[in-house]
C-alpha atoms as a PDB file:
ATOM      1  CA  UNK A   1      -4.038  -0.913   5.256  1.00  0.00           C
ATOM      2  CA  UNK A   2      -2.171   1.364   7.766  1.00  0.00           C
ATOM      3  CA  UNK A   3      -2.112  -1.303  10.384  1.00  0.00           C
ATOM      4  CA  UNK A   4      -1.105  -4.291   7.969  1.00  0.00           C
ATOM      5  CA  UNK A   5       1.584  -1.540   6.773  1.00  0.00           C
ATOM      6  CA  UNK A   6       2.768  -1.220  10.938  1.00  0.00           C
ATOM      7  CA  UNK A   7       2.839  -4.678  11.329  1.00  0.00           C
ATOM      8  CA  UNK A   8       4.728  -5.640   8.602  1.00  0.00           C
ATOM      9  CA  UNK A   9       7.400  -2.555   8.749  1.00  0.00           C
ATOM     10  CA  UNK A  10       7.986  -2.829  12.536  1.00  0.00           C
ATOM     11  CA  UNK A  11       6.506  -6.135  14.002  1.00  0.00           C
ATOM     12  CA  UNK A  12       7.689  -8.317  11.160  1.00  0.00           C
ATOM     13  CA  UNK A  13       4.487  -9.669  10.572  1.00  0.00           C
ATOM     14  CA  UNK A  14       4.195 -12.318   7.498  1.00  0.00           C
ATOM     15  CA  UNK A  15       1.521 -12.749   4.969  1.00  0.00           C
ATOM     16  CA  UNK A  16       0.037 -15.668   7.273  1.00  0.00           C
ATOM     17  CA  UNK A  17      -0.091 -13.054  10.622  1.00  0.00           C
ATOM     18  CA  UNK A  18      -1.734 -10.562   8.584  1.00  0.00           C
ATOM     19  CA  UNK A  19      -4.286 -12.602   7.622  1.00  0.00           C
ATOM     20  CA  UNK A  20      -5.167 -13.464  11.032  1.00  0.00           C
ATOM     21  CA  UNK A  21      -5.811 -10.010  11.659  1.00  0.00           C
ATOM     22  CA  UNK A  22      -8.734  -9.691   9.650  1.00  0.00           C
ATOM     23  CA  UNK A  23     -11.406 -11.177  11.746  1.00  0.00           C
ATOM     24  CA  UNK A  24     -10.001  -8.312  14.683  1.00  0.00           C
ATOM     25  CA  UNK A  25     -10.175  -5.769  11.729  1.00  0.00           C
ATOM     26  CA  UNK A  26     -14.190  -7.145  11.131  1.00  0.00           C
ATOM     27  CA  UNK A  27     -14.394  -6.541  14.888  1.00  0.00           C
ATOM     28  CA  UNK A  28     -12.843  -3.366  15.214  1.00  0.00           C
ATOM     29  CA  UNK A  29     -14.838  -1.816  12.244  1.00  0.00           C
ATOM     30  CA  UNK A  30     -18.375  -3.063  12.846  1.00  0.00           C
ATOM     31  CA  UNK A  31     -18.352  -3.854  16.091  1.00  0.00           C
ATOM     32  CA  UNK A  32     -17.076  -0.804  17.778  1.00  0.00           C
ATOM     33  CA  UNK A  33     -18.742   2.068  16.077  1.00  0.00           C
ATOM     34  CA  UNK A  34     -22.287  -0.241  16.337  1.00  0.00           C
ATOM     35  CA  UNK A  35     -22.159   0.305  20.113  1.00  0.00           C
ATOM     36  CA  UNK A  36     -22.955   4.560  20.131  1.00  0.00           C
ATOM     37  CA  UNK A  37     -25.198   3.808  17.231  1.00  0.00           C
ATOM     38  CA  UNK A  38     -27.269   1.240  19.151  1.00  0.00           C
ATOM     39  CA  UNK A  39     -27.596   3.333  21.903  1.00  0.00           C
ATOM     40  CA  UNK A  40     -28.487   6.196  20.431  1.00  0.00           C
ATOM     41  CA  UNK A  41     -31.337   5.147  19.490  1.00  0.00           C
ATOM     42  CA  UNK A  42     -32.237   5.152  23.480  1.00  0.00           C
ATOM     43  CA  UNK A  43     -30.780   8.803  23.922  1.00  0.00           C
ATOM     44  CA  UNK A  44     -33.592  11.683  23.700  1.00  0.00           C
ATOM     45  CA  UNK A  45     -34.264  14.930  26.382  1.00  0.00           C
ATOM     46  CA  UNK A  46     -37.679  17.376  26.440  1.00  0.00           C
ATOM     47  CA  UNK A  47     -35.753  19.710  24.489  1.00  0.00           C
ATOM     48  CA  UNK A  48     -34.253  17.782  21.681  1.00  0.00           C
ATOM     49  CA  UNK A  49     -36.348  14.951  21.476  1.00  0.00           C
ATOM     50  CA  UNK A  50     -34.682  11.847  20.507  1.00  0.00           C
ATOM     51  CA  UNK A  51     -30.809  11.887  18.813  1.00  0.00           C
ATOM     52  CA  UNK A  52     -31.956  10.213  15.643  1.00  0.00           C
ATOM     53  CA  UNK A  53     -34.655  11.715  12.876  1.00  0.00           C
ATOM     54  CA  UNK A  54     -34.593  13.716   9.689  1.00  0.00           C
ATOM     55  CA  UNK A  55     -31.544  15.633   8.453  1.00  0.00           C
ATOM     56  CA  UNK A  56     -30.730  17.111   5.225  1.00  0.00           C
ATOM     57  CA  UNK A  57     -29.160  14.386   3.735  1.00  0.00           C
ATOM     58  CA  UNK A  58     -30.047  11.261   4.952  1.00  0.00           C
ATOM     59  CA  UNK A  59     -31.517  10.718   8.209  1.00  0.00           C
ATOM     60  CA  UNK A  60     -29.318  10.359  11.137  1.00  0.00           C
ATOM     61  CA  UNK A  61     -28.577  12.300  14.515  1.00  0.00           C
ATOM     62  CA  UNK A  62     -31.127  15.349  14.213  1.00  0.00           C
ATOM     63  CA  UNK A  63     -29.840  19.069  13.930  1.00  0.00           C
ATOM     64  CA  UNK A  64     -30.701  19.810  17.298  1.00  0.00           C
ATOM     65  CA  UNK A  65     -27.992  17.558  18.570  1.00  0.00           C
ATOM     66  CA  UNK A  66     -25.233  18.896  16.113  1.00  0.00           C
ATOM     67  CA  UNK A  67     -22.016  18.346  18.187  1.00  0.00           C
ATOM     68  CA  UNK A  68     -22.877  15.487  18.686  1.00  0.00           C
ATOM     69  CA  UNK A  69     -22.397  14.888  15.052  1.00  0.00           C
ATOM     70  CA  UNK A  70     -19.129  16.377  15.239  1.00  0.00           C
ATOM     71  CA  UNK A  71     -18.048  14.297  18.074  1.00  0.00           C
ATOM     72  CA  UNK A  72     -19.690  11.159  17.876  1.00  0.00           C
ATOM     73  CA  UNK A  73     -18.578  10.931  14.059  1.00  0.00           C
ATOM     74  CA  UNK A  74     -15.817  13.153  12.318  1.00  0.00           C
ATOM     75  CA  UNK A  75     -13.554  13.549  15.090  1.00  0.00           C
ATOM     76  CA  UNK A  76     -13.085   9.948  15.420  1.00  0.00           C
ATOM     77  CA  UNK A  77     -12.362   9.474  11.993  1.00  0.00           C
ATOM     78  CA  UNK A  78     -10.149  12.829  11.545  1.00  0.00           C
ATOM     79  CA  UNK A  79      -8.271  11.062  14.539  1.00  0.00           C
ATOM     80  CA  UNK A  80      -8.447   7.569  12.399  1.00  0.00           C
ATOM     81  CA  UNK A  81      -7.015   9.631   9.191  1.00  0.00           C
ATOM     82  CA  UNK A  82      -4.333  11.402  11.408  1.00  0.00           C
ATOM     83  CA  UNK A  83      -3.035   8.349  12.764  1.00  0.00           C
ATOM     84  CA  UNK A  84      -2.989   6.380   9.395  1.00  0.00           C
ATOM     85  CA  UNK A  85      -0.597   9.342   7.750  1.00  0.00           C
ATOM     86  CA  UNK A  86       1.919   9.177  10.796  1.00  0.00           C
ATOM     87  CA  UNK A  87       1.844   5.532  10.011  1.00  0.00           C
ATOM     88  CA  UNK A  88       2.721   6.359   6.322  1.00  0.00           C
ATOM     89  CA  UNK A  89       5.301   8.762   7.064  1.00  0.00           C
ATOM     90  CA  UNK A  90       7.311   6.595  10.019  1.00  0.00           C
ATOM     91  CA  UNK A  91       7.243   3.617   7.502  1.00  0.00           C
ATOM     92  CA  UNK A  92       8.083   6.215   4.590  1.00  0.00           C
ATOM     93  CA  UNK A  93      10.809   7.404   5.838  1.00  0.00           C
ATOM     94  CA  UNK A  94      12.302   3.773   6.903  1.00  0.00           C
ATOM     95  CA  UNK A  95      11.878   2.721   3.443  1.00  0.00           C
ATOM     96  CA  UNK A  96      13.619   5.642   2.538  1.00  0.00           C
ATOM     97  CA  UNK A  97      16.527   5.129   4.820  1.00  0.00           C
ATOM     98  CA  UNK A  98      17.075   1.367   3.816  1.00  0.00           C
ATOM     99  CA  UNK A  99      17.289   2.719   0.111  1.00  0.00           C
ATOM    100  CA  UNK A 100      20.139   5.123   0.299  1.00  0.00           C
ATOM    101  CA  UNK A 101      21.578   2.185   2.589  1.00  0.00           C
ATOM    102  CA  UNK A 102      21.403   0.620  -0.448  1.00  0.00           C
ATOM    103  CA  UNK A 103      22.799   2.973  -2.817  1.00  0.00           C
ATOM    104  CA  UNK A 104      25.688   3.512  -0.548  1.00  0.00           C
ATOM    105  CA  UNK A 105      26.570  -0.363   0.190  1.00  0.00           C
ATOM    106  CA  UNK A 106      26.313  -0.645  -3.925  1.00  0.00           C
ATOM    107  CA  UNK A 107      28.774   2.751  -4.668  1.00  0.00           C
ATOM    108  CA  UNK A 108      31.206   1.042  -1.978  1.00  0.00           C
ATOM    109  CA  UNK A 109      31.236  -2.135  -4.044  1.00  0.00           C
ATOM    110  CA  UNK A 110      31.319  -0.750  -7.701  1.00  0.00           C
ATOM    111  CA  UNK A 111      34.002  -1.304  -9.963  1.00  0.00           C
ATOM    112  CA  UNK A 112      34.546   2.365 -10.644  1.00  0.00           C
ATOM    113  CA  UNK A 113      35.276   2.755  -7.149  1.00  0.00           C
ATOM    114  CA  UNK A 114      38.277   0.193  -6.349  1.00  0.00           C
ATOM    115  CA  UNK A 115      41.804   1.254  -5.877  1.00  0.00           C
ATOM    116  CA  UNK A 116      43.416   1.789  -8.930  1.00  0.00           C
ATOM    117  CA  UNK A 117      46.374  -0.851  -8.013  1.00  0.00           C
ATOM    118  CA  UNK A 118      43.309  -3.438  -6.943  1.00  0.00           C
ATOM    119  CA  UNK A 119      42.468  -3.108 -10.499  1.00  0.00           C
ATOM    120  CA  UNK A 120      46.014  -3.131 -12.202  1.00  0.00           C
ATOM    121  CA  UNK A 121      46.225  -6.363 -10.375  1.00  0.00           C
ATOM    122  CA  UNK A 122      42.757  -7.887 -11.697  1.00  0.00           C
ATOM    123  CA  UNK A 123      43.816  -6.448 -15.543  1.00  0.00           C
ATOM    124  CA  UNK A 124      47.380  -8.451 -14.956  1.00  0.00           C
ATOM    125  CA  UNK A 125      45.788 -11.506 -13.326  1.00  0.00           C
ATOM    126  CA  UNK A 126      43.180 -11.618 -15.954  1.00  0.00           C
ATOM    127  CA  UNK A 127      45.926 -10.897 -18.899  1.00  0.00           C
ATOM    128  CA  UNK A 128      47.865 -14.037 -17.704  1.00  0.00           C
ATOM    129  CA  UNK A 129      45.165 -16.267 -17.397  1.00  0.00           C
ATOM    130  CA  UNK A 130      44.512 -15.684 -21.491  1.00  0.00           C
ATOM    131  CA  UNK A 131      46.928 -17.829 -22.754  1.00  0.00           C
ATOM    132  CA  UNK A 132      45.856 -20.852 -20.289  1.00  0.00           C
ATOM    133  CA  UNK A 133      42.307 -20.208 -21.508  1.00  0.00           C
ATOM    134  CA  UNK A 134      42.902 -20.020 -25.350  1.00  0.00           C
ATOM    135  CA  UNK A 135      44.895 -23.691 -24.816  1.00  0.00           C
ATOM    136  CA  UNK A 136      41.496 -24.977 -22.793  1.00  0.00           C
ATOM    137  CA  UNK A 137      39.574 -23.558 -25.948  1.00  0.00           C
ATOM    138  CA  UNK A 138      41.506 -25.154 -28.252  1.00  0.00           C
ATOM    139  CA  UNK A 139      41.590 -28.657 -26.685  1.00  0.00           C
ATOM    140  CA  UNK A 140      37.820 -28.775 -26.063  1.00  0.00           C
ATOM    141  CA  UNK A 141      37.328 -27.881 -29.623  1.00  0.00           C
ATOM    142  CA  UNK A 142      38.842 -30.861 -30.671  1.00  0.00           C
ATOM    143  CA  UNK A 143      36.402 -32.561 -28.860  1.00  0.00           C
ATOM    144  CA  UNK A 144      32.700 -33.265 -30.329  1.00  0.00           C
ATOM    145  CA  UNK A 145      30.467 -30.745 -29.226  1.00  0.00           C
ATOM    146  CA  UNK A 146      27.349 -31.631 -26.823  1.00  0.00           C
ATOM    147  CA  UNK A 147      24.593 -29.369 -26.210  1.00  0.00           C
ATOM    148  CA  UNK A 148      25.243 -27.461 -22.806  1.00  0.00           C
ATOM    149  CA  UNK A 149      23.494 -25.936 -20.035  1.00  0.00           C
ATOM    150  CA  UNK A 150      23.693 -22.354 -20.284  1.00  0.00           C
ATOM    151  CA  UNK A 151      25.284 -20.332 -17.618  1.00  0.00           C
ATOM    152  CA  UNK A 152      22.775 -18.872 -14.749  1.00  0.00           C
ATOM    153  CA  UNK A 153      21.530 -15.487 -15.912  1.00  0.00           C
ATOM    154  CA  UNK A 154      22.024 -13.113 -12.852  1.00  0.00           C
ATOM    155  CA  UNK A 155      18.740 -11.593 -11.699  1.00  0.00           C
ATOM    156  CA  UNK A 156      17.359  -8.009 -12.027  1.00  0.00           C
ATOM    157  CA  UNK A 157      18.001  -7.524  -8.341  1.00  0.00           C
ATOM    158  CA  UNK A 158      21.853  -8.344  -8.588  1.00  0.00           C
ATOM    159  CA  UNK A 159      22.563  -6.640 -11.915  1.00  0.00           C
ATOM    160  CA  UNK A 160      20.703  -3.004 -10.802  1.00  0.00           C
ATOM    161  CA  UNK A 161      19.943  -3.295  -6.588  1.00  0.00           C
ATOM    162  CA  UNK A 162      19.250   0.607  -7.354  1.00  0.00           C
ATOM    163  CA  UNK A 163      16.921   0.156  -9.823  1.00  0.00           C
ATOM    164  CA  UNK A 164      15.043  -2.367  -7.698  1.00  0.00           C
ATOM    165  CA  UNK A 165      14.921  -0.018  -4.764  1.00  0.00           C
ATOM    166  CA  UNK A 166      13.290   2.732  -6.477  1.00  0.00           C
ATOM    167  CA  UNK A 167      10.713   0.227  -7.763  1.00  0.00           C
ATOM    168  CA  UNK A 168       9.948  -0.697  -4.429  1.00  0.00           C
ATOM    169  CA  UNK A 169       9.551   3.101  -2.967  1.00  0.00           C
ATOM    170  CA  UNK A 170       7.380   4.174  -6.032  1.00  0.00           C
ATOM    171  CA  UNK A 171       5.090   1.077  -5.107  1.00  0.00           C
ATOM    172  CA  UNK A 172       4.922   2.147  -1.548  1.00  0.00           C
ATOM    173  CA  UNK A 173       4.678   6.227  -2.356  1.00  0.00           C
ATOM    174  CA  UNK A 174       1.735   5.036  -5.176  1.00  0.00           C
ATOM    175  CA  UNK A 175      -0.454   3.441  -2.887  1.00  0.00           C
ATOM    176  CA  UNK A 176       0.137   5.879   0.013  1.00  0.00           C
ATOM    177  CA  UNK A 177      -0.629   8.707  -2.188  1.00  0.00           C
ATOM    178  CA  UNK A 178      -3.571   7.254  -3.386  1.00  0.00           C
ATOM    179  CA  UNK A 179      -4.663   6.351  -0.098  1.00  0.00           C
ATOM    180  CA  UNK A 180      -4.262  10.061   0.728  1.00  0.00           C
ATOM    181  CA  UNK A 181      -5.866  11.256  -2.149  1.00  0.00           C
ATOM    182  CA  UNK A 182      -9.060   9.245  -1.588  1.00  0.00           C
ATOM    183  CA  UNK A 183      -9.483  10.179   2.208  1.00  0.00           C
ATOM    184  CA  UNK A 184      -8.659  13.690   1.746  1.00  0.00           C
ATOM    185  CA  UNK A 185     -11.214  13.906  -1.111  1.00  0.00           C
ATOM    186  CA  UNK A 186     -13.723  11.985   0.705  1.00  0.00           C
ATOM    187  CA  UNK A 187     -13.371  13.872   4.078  1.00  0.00           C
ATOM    188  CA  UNK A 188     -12.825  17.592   3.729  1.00  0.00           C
ATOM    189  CA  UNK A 189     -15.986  18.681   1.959  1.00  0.00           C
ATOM    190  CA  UNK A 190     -18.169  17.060   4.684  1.00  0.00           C
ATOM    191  CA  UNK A 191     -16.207  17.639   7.634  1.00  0.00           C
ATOM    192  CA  UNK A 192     -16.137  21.217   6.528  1.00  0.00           C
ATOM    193  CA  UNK A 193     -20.239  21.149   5.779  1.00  0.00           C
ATOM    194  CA  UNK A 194     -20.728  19.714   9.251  1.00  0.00           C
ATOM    195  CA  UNK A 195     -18.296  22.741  10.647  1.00  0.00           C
ATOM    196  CA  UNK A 196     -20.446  25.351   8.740  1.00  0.00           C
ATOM    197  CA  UNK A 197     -23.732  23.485   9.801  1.00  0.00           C
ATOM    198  CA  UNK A 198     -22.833  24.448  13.707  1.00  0.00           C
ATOM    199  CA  UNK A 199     -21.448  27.643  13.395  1.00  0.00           C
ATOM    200  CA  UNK A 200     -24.579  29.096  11.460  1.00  0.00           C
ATOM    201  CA  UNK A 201     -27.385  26.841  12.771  1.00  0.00           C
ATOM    202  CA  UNK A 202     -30.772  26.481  10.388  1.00  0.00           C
ATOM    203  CA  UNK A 203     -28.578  27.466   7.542  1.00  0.00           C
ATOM    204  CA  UNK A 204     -27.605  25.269   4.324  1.00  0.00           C
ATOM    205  CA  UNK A 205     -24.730  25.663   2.389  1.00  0.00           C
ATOM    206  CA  UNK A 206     -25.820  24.075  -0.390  1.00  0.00           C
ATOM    207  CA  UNK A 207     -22.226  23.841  -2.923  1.00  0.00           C
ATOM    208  CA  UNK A 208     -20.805  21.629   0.270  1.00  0.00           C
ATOM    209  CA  UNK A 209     -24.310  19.961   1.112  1.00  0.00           C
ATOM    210  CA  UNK A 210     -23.904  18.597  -2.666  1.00  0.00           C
ATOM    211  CA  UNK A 211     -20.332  17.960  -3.059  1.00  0.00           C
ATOM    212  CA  UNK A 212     -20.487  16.114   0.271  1.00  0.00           C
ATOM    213  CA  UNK A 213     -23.468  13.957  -0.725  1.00  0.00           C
ATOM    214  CA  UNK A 214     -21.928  13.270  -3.682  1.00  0.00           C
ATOM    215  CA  UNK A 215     -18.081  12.466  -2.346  1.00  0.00           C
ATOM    216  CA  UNK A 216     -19.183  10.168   0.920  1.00  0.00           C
ATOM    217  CA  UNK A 217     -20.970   7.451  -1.222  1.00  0.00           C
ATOM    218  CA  UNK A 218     -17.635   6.767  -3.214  1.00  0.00           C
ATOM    219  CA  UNK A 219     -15.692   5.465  -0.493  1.00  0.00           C
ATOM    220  CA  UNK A 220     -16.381   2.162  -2.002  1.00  0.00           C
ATOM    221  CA  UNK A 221     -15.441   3.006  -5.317  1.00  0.00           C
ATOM    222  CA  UNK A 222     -11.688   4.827  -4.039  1.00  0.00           C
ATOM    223  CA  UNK A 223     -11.200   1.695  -2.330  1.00  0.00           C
ATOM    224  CA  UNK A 224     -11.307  -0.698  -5.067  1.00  0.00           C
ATOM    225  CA  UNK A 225     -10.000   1.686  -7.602  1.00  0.00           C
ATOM    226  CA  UNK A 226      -6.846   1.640  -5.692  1.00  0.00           C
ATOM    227  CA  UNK A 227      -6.816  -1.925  -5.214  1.00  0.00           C
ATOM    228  CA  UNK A 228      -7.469  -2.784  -8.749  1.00  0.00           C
ATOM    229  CA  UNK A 229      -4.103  -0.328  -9.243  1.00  0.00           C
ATOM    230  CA  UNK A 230      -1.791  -1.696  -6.584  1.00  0.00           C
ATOM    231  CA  UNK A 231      -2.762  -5.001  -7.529  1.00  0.00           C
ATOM    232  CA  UNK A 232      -2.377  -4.731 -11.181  1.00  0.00           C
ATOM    233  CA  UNK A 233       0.730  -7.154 -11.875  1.00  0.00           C
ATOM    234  CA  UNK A 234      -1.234  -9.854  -9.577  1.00  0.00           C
ATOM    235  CA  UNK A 235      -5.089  -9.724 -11.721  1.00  0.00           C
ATOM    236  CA  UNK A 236      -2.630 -10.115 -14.852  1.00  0.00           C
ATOM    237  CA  UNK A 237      -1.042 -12.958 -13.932  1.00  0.00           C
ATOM    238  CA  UNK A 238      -4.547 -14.722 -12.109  1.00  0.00           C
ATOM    239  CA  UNK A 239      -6.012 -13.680 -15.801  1.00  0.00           C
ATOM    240  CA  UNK A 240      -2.946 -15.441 -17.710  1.00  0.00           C
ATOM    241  CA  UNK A 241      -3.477 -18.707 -15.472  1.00  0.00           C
ATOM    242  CA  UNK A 242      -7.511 -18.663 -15.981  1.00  0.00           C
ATOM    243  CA  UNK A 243      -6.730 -18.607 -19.815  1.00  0.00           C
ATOM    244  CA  UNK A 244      -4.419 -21.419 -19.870  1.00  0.00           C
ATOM    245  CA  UNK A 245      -6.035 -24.901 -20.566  1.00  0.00           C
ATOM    246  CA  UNK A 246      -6.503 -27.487 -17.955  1.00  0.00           C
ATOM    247  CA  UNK A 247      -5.082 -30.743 -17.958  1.00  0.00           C
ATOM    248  CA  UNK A 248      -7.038 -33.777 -16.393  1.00  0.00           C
ATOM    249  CA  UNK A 249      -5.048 -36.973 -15.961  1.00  0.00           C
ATOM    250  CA  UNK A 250      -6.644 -40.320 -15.958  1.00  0.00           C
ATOM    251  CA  UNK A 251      -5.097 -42.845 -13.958  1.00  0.00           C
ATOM    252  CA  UNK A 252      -5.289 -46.026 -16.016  1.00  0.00           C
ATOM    253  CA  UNK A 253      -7.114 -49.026 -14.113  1.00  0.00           C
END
């Protein structure tokens, strides 16, 4: 999410370029961390036996090779976690930056804020124009009336750009914030049961030992929670077109 995030902030990348970096993302995820956890299974010394075999938990790399723990597994991802908030704050702070732009460019161009003599002028201008348009009105209502086109409605974004920009930054700071939530909760109670298990060796803590087992298993469920969220508008309108009826033409032969 953080990289897509990069790439589309600062490298411009479209939907269609982003897609193309899944099968890197696949690579990245499963391929790199299988390496160390292929070969530990090799790794063992006369003193601490082999680096995989029965833990508290769930059985992975043994007590006896505890740092490795630390090293081999949470530092990486505190470094992953680190990196993915910088991300959110750079791109944050753009977004933040292109919205009081925004603000700005639309106070410049408000009505409120013209010269007073600008709008004398427009009030005059528009004051002797009324005569010329009640004489159009009453010609062309001496004419049969025809059903019309109606004038173009303007859009959300040109009657309110404000309105639209602060729409756009809640999206962003929803699903950062969320994305923050759900590593923070997911990642503190274990790294911090790991901590404790090396600084008092052959001793259990067992509020964090049960907190953690119970927060690392819903990574899964954070994930889609927020997706279900941030995705919201787009399942209600996929739902909407599954409801409506199909139509099958017959070509006639």
């Amino acid at each position: 999410m953080a990289c897509n995030v990069m790439c589309a902030f600062f490298f411009h990348f479209d939907v269609v370029e982003l897609r193309q970096l899944e099968k890197w993302y696949i690579l990245l995820c499963y391929g790199l961390p299988f390496i160390p956890a292929f070969v530990f299974f090799f790794v063992h010394t006369k003193e601490r036996g082999y680096m995989y075999g029965s833990a508290v938990s769930w059985c992975w790399i043994k007590t006896k090779w505890g740092w490795w723990r630390l090293w081999s597994f949470y530092v990486p991802v505190w470094i992953t976690i680190l990196i993915t908030i910088m991300i959110y704050a750079v791109a944050g702070k753009k977004i933040f930056d292109k919205r009081q732009e925004l603000v700005k460019a639309n106070e410049r161009i408000s009505p409120d804020n013209l010269p007073k003599a600008r709008k004398e002028k427009s009030r005059s201008s528009q004051t002797e124009l009324l005569p010329t348009t009640n004489s159009v009105e009453e010609a062309s209502s001496n004419k049969p009336s025809r059903p019309g086109i109606p004038p173009d409605q303007p859009s959300y974004a040109s009657l309110n750009p404000n309105k639209q920009a602060n729409a756009a930054m809640w999206a962003y700071a929803k699903v950062s914030l969320l994305f923050f939530l759900a590593m923070m909760i997911t990642w503190i109670p274990s790294t911090a049961n790991r901590i404790y298990s090396i600084l008092y060796p052959g001793m259990v803590n067992m509020p964090l030992q049960y907190v953690s087992v119970f927060v690392l298993p819903l990574q899964g469920l954070w994930n889609s929670t927020i997706y279900i969220i941030t995705s919201m508008d787009a399942c209600r309108v996929l739902w909407k077109k599954l409801g409506e009826p199909v139509v099958i033409l017959k070509g006639g032969g």
